[in-house]
C-alpha atoms as a PDB file:
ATOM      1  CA  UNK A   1      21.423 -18.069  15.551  1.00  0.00           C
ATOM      2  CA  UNK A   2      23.776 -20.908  16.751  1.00  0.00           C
ATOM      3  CA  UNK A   3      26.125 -22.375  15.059  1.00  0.00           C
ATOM      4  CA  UNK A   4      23.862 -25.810  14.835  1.00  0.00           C
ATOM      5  CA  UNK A   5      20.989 -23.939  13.297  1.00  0.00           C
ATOM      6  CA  UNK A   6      23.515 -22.082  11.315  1.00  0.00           C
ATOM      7  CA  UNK A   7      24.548 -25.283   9.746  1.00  0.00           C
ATOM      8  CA  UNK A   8      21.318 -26.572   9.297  1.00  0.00           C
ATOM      9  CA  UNK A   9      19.637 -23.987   7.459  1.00  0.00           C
ATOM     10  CA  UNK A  10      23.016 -23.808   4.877  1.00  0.00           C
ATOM     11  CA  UNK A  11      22.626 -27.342   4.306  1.00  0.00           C
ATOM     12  CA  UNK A  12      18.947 -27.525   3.855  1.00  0.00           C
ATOM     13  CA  UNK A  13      19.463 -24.672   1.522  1.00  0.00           C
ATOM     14  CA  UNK A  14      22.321 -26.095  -0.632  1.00  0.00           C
ATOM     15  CA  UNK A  15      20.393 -29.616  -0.780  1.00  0.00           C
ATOM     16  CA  UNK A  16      17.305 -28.174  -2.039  1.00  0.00           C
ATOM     17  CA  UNK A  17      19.118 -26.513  -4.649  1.00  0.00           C
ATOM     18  CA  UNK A  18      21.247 -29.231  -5.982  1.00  0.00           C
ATOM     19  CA  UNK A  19      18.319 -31.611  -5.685  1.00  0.00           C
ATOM     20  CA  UNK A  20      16.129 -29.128  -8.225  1.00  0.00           C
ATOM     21  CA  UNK A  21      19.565 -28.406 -10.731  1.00  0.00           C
ATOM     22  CA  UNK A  22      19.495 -32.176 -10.718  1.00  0.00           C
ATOM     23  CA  UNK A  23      16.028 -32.606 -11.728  1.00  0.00           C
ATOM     24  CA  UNK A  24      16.170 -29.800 -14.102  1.00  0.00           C
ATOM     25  CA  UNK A  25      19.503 -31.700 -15.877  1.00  0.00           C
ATOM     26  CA  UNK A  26      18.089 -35.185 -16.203  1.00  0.00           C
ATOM     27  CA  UNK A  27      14.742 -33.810 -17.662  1.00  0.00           C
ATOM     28  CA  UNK A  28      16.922 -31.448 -20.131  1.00  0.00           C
ATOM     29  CA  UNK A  29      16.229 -34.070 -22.933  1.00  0.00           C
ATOM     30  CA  UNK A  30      14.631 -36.978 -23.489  1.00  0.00           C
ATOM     31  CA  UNK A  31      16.014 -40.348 -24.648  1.00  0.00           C
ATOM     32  CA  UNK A  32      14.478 -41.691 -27.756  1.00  0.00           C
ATOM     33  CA  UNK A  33      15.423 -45.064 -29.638  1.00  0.00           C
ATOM     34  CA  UNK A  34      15.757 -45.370 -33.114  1.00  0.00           C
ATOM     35  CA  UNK A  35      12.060 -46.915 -33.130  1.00  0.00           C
ATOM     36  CA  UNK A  36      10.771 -44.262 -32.266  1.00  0.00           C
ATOM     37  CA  UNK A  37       9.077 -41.230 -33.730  1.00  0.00           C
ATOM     38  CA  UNK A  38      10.881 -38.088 -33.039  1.00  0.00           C
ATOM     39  CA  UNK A  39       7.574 -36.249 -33.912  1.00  0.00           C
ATOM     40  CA  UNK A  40       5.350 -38.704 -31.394  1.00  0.00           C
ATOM     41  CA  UNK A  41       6.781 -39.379 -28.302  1.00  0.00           C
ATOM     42  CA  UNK A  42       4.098 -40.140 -25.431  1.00  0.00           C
ATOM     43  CA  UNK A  43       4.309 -40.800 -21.473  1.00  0.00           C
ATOM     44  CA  UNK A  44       2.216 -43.703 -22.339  1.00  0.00           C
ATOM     45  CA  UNK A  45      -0.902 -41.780 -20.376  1.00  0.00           C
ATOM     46  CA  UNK A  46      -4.403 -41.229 -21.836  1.00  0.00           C
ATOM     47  CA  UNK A  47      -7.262 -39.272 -20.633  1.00  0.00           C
ATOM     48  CA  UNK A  48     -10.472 -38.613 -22.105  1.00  0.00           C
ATOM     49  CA  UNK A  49      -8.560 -39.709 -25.743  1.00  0.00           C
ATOM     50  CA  UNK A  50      -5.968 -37.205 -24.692  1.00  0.00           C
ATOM     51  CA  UNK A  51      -2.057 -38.620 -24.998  1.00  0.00           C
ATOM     52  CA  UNK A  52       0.365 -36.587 -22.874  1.00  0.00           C
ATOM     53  CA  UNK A  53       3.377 -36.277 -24.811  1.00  0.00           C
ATOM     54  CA  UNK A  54       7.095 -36.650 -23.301  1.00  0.00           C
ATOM     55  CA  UNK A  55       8.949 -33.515 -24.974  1.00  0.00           C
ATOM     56  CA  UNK A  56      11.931 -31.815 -23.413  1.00  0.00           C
ATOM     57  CA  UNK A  57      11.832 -28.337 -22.291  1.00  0.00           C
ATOM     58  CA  UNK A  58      12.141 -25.720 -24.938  1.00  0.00           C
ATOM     59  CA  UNK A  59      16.007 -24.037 -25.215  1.00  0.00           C
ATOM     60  CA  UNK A  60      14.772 -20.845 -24.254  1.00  0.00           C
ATOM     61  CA  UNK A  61      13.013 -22.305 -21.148  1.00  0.00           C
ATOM     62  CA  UNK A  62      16.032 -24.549 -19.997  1.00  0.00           C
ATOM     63  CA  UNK A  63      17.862 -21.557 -20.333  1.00  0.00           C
ATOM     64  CA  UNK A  64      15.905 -18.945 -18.274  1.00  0.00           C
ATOM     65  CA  UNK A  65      15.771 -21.937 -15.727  1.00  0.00           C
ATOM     66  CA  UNK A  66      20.017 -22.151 -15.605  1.00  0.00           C
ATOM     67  CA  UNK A  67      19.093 -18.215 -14.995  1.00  0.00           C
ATOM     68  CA  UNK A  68      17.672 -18.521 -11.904  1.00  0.00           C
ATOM     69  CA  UNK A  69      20.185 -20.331 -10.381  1.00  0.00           C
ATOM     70  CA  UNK A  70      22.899 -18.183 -11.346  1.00  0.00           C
ATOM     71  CA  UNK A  71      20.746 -15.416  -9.774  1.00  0.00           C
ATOM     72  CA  UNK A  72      20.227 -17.609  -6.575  1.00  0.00           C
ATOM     73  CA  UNK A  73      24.142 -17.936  -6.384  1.00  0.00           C
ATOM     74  CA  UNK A  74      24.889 -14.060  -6.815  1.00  0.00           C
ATOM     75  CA  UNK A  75      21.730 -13.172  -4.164  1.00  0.00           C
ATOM     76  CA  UNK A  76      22.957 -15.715  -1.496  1.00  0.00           C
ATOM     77  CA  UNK A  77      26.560 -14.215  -1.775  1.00  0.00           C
ATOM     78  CA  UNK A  78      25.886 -10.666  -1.593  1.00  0.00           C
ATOM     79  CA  UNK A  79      22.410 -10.652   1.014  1.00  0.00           C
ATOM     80  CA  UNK A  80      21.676 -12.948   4.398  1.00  0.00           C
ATOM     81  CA  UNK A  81      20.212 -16.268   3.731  1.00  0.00           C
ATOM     82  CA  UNK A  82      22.817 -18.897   4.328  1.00  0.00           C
ATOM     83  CA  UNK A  83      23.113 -19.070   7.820  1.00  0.00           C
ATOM     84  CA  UNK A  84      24.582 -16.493  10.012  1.00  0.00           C
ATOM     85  CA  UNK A  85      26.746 -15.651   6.751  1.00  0.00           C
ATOM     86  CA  UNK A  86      25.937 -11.908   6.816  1.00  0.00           C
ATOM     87  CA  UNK A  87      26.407 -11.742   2.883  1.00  0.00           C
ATOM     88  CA  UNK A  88      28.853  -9.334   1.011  1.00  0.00           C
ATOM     89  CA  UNK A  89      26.981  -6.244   1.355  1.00  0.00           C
ATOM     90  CA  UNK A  90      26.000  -6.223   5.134  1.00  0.00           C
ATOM     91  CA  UNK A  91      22.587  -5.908   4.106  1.00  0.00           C
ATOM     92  CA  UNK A  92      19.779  -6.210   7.474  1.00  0.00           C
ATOM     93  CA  UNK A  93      16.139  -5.234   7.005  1.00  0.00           C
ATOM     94  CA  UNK A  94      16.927  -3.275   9.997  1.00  0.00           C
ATOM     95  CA  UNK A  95      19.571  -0.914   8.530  1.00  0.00           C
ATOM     96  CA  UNK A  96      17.080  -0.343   5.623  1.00  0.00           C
ATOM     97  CA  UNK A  97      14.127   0.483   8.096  1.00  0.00           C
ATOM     98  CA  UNK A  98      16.765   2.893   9.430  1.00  0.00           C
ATOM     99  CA  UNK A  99      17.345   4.055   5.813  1.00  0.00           C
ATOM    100  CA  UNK A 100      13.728   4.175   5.111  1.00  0.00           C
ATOM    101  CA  UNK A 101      13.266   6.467   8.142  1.00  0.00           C
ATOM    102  CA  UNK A 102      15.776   8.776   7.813  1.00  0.00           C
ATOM    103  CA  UNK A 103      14.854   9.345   4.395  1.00  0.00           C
ATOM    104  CA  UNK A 104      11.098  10.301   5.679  1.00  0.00           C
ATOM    105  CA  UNK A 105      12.878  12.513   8.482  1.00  0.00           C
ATOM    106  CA  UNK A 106      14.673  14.409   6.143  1.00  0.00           C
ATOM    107  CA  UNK A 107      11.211  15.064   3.589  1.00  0.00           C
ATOM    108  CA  UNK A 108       9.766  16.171   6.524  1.00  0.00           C
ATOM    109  CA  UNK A 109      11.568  17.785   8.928  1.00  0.00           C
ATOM    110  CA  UNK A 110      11.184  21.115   7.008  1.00  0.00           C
ATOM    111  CA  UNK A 111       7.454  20.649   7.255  1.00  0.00           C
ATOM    112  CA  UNK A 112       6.839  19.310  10.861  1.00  0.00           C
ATOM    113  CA  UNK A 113      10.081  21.683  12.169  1.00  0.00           C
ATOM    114  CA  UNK A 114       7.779  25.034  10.888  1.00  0.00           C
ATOM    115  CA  UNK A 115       4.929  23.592  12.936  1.00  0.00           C
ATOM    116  CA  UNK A 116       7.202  22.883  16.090  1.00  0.00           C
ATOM    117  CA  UNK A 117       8.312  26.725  15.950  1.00  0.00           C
ATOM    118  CA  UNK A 118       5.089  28.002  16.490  1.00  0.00           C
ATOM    119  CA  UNK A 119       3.036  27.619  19.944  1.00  0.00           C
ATOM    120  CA  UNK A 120       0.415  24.899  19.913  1.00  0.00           C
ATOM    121  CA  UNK A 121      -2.514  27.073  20.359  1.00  0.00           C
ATOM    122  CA  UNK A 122      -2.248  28.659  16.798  1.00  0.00           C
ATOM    123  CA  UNK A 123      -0.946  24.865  15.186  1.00  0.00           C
ATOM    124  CA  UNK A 124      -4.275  23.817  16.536  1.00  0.00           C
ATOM    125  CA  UNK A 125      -6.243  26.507  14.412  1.00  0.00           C
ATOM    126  CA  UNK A 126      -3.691  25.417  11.005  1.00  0.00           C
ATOM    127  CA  UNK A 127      -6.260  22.951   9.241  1.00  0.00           C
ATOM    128  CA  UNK A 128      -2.830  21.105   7.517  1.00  0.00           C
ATOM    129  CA  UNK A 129      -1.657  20.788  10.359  1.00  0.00           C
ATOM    130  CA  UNK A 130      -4.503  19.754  11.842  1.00  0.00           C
ATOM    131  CA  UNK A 131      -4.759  17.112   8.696  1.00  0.00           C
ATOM    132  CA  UNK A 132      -0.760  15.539   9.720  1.00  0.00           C
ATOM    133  CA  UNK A 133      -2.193  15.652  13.713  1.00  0.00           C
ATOM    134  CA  UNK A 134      -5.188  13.229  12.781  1.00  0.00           C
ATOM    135  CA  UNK A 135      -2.527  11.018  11.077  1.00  0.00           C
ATOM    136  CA  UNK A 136      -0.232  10.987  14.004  1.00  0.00           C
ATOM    137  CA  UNK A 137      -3.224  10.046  15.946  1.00  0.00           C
ATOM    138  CA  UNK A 138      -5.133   7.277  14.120  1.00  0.00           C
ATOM    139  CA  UNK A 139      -1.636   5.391  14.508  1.00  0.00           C
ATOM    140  CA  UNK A 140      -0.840   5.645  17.812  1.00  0.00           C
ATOM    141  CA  UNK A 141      -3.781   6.976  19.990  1.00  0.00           C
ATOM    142  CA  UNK A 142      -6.763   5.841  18.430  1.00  0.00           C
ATOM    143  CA  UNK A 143      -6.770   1.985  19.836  1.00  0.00           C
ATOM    144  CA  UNK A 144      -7.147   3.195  23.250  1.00  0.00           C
ATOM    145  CA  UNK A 145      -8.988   6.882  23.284  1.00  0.00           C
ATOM    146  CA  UNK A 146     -10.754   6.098  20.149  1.00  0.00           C
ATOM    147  CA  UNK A 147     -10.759   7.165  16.593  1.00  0.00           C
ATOM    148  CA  UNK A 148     -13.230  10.302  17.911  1.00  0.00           C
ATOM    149  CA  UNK A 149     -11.226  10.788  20.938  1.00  0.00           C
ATOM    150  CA  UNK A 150     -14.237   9.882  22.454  1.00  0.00           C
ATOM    151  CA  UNK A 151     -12.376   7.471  24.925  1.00  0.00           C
ATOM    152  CA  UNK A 152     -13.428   3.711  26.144  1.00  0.00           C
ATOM    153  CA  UNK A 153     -13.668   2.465  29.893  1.00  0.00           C
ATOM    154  CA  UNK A 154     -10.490   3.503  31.807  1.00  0.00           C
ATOM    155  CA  UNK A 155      -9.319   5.310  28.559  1.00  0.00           C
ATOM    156  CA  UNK A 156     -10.541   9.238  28.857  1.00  0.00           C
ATOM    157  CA  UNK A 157     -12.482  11.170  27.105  1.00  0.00           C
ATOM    158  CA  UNK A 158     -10.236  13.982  25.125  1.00  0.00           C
ATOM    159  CA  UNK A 159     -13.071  15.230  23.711  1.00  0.00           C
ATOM    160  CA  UNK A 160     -14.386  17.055  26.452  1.00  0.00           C
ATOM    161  CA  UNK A 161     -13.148  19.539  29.523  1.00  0.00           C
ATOM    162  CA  UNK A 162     -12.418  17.092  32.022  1.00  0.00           C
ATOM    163  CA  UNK A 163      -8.867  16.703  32.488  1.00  0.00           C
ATOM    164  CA  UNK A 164      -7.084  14.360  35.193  1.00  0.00           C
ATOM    165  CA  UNK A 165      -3.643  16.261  35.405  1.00  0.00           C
ATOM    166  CA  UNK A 166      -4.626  19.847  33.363  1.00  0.00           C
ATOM    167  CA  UNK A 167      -6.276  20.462  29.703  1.00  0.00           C
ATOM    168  CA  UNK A 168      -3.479  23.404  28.910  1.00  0.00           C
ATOM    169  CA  UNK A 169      -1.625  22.732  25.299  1.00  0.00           C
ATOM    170  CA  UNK A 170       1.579  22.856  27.756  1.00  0.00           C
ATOM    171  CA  UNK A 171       0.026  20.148  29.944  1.00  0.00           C
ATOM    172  CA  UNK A 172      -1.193  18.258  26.902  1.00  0.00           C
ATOM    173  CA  UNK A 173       2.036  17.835  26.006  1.00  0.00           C
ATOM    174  CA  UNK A 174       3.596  16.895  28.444  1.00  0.00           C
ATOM    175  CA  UNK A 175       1.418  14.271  29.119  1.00  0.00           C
ATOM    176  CA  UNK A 176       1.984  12.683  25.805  1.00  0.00           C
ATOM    177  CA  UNK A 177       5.509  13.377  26.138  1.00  0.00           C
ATOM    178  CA  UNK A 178       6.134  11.576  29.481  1.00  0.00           C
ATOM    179  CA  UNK A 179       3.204   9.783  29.699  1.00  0.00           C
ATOM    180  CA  UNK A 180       0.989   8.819  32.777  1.00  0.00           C
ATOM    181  CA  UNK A 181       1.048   6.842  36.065  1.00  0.00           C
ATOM    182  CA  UNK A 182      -2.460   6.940  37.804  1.00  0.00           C
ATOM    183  CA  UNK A 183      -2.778   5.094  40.987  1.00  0.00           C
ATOM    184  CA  UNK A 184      -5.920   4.265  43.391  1.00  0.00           C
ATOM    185  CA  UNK A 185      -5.029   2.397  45.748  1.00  0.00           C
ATOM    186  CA  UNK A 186      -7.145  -0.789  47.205  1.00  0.00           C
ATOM    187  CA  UNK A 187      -8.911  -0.049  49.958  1.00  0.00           C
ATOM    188  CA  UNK A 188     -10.592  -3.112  50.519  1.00  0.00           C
ATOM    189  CA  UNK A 189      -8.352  -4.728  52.925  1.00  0.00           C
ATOM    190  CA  UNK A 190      -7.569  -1.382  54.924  1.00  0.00           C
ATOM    191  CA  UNK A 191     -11.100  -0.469  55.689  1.00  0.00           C
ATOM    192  CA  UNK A 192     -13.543  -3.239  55.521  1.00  0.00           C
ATOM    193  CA  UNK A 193     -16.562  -3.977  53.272  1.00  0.00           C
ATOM    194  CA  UNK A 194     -19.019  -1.538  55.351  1.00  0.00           C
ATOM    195  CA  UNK A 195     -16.597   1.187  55.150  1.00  0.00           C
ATOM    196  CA  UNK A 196     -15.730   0.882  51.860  1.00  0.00           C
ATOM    197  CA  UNK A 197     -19.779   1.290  51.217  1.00  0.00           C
ATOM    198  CA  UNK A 198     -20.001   4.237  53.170  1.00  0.00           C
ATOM    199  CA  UNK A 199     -17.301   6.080  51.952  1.00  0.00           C
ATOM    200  CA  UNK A 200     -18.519   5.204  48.375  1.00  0.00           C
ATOM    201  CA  UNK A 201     -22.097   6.507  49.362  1.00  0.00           C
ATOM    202  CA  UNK A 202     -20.167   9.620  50.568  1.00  0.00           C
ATOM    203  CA  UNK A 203     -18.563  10.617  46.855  1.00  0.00           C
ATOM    204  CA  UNK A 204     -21.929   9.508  45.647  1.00  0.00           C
ATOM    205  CA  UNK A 205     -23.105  12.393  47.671  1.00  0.00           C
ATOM    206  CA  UNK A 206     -20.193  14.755  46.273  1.00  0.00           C
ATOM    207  CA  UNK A 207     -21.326  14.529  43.516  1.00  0.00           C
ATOM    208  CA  UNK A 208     -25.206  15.175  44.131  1.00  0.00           C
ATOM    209  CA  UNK A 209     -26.064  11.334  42.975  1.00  0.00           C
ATOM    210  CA  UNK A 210     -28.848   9.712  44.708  1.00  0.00           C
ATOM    211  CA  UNK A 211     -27.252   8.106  48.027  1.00  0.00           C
ATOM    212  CA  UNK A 212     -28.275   6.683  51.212  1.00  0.00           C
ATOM    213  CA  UNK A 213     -27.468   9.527  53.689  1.00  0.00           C
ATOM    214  CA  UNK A 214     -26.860   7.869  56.878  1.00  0.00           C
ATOM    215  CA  UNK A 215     -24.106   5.899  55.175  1.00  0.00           C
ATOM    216  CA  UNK A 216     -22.787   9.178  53.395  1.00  0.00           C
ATOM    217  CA  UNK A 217     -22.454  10.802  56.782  1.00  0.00           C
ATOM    218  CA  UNK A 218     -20.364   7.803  58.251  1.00  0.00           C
ATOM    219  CA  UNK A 219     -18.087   7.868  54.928  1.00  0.00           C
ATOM    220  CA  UNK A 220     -17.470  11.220  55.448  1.00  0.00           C
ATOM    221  CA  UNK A 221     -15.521  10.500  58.325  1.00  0.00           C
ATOM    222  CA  UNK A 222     -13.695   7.699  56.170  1.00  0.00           C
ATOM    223  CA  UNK A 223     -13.064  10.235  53.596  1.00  0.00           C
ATOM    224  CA  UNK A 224     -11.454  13.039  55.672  1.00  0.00           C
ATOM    225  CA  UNK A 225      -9.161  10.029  57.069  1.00  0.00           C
ATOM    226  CA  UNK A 226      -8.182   8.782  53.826  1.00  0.00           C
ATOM    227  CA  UNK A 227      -8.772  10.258  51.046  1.00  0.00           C
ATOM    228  CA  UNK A 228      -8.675  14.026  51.303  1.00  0.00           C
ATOM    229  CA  UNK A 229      -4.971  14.018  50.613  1.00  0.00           C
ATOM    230  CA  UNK A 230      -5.511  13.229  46.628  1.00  0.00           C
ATOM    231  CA  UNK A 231      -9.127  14.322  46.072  1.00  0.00           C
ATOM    232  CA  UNK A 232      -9.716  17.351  48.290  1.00  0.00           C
ATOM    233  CA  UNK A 233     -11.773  17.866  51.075  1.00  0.00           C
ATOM    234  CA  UNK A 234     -14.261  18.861  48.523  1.00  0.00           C
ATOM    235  CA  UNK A 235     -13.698  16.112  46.327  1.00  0.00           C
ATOM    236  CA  UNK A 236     -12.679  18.548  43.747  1.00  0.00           C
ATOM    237  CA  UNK A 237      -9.350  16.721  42.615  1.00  0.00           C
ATOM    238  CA  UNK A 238      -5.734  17.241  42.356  1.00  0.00           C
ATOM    239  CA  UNK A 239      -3.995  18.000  38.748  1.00  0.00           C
ATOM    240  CA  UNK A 240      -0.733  17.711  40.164  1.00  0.00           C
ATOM    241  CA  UNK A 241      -1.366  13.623  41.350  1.00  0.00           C
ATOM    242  CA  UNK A 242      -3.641  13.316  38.879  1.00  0.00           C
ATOM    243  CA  UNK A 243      -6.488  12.705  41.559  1.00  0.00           C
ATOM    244  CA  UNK A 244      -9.963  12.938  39.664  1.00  0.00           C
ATOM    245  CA  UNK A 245     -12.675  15.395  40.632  1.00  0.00           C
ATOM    246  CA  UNK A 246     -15.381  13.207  42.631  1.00  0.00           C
ATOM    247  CA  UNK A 247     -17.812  16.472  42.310  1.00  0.00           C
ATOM    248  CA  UNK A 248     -18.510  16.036  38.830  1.00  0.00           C
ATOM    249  CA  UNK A 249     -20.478  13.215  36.905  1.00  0.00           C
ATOM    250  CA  UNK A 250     -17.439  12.471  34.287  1.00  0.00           C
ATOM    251  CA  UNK A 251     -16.108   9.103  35.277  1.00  0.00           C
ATOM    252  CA  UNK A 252     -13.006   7.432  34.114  1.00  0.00           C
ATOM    253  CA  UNK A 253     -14.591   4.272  35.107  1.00  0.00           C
ATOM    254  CA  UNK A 254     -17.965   3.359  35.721  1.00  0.00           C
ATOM    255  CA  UNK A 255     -19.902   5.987  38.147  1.00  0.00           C
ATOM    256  CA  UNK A 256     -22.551   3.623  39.104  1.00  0.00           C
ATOM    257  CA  UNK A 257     -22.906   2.886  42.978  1.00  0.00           C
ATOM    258  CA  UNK A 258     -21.465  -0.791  42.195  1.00  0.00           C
ATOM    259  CA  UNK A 259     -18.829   1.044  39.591  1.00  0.00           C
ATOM    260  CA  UNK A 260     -17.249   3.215  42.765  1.00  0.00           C
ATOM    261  CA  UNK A 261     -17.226   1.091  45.314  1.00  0.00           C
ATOM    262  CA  UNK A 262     -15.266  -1.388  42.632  1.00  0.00           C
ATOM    263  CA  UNK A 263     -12.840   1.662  42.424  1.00  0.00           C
ATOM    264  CA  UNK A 264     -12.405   1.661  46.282  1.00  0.00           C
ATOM    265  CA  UNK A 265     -12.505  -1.895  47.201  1.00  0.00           C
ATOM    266  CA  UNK A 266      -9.514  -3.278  44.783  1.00  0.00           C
ATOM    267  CA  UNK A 267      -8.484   0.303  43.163  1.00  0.00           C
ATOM    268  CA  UNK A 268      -7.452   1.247  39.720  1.00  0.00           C
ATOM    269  CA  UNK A 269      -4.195   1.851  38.071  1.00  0.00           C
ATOM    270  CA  UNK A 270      -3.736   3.177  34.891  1.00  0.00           C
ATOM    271  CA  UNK A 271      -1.001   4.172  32.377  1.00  0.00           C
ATOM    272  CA  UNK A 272      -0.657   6.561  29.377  1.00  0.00           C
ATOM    273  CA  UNK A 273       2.717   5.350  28.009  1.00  0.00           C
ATOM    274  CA  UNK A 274       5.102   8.468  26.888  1.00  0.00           C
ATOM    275  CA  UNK A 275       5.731   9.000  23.273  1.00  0.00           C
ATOM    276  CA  UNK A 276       9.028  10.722  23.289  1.00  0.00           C
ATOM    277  CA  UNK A 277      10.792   7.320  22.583  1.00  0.00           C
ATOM    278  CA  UNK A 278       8.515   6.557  19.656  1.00  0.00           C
ATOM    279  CA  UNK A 279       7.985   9.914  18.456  1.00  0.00           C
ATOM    280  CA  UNK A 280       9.958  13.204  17.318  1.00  0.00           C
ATOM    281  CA  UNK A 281       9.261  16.143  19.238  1.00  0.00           C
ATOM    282  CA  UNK A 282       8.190  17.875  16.572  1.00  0.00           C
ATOM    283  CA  UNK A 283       5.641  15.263  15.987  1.00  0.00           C
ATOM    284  CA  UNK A 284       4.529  15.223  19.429  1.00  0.00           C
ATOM    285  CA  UNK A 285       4.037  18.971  19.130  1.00  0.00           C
ATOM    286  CA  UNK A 286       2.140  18.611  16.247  1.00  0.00           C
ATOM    287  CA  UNK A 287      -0.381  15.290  18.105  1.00  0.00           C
ATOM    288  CA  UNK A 288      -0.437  17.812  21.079  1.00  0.00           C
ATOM    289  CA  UNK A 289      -1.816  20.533  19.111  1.00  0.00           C
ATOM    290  CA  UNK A 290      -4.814  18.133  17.500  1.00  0.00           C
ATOM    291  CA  UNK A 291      -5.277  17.184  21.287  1.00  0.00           C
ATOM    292  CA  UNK A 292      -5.658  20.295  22.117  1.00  0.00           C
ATOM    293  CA  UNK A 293      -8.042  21.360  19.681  1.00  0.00           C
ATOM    294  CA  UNK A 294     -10.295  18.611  20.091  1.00  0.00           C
ATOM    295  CA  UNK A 295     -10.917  19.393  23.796  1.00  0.00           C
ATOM    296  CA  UNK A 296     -11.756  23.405  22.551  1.00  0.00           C
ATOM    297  CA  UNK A 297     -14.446  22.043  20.290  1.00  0.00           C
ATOM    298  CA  UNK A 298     -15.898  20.481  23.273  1.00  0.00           C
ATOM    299  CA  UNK A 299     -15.573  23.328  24.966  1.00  0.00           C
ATOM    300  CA  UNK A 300     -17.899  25.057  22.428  1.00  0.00           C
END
């Protein structure tokens, strides 16, 4: 905060305050002349037959209200809130998230290190720890692969056997860990509308989809040119690039003749962002092993 703003909110502060102790003082009691009747003393309003009297504030009342500004005065001097005057403690709501943390790292770290000692394949048969896993992955998976696991469009399916770079716990992992990159690249440009319908009747063929065959045999010949290098000759996919298997009818996108020649005309790029700055490694061990065993019931 600069030192202008600094200023400014110290004086709006301190104005607002005086201006209420002020109000409160000069309402404290009320003058009454000798005329007058101590026991009837009126605004001069009426309502309805109803006079609204003009008494001052009960003692006790004045009193809690001299209170709270003796309060205000001891908070502003010990916490932030005048300024950039840090306050006598050095109290920040980020040192007490940091508090707040540490104090959940130590209840669990007992709980979640047990877990982290033992491989993921037998964490994913430990219902509690199958229990903390959900947790772990209602907050930070759900929004894009679903509450289920299910998956959306361009989000995958962890549900099932299909995996872009490997379904092992140990690949799992280390997905989640370091996250994802994937990259098609736009062939659009390169090749030329015709091609780029050809070549997309060609995976349509991989795949045994209904395709027009004279195109599929002139995208074959686009195919081995292009995109054999991430996909296969036999369209059977790469784990190491991450390359999806063509042969199949799981789709991370749409698999529809329109849907894949979207895919090669402008391309796709996705990205699984890595947990290991967000999340303890023992909690990522934990999320892996819930992974994991949702892709075994699918497996079933």
């Amino acid at each position: 905060m600069s030192t202008f703003w600094s200023l400014w909110v110290i004086g709006i502060t301190l104005i607002n305050l005086i201006l209420v102790f002020w109000v409160l003082m000069a309402n404290r009691k009320v003058a009454v002349s000798d005329e007058d009747d101590p026991e009837n003393r009126t605004t001069g309003h009426v309502y309805d037959g109803i006079e609204e009297f003009d008494n001052p504030l009960p003692k006790w009342w004045f009193q809690m209200f001299l209170a709270t500004f003796a309060f205000t005065a001891v908070y502003l001097l010990l916490y932030p809130g005048m300024g950039n005057f840090p306050g006598l403690l050095g109290w920040t709501s980020a040192k007490q998230l940091e508090r707040e943390e540490q104090k959940a790292d130590n209840r669990y770290s007992e709980v979640f290190g047990a877990y982290g000692a033992m491989p993921i394949e037998e964490v994913a048969e430990d219902s509690k720890a199958l229990k903390m896993g959900l947790r772990l992955f209602a907050n930070n998976c759900a929004v894009c692969h679903g509450a289920d696991g299910g998956g959306n469009y361009g989000f995958p399916n962890l549900t099932d056997t299909d995996w872009l770079y490997g379904g092992s716990a140990e690949k799992i992992k280390e997905s989640i860990t370091h996250g994802r990159a994937g990259q098609m690249p736009a062939w659009g440009a390169l090749l030329g509308e015709e091609a780029v319908i050809n070549v997309s009747e060609h995976v349509l063929a991989l795949g045994g989809q209904t395709h027009d065959a004279e195109q599929a045999v002139l995208g074959a010949k686009i195919y081995a040119q292009n995109c054999v290098a991430c996909h296969s000759a036999d369209g059977t996919g790469n784990a190491i690039l991450g390359a999806p298997n063509l042969t199949d009818d799981v789709w991370l996108y749409e698999g529809t003749p329109a849907g894949i020649r979207q895919s090669v005309r402008l391309g796709r790029a996705g990205l699984m962002p890595a947990q290991k700055d967000m999340l303890k490694t023992d909690k990522i061990h934990l999320l892996a092993a819930y992974v994991y065993s949702l892709s075994q019931e699918g497996s079933e």
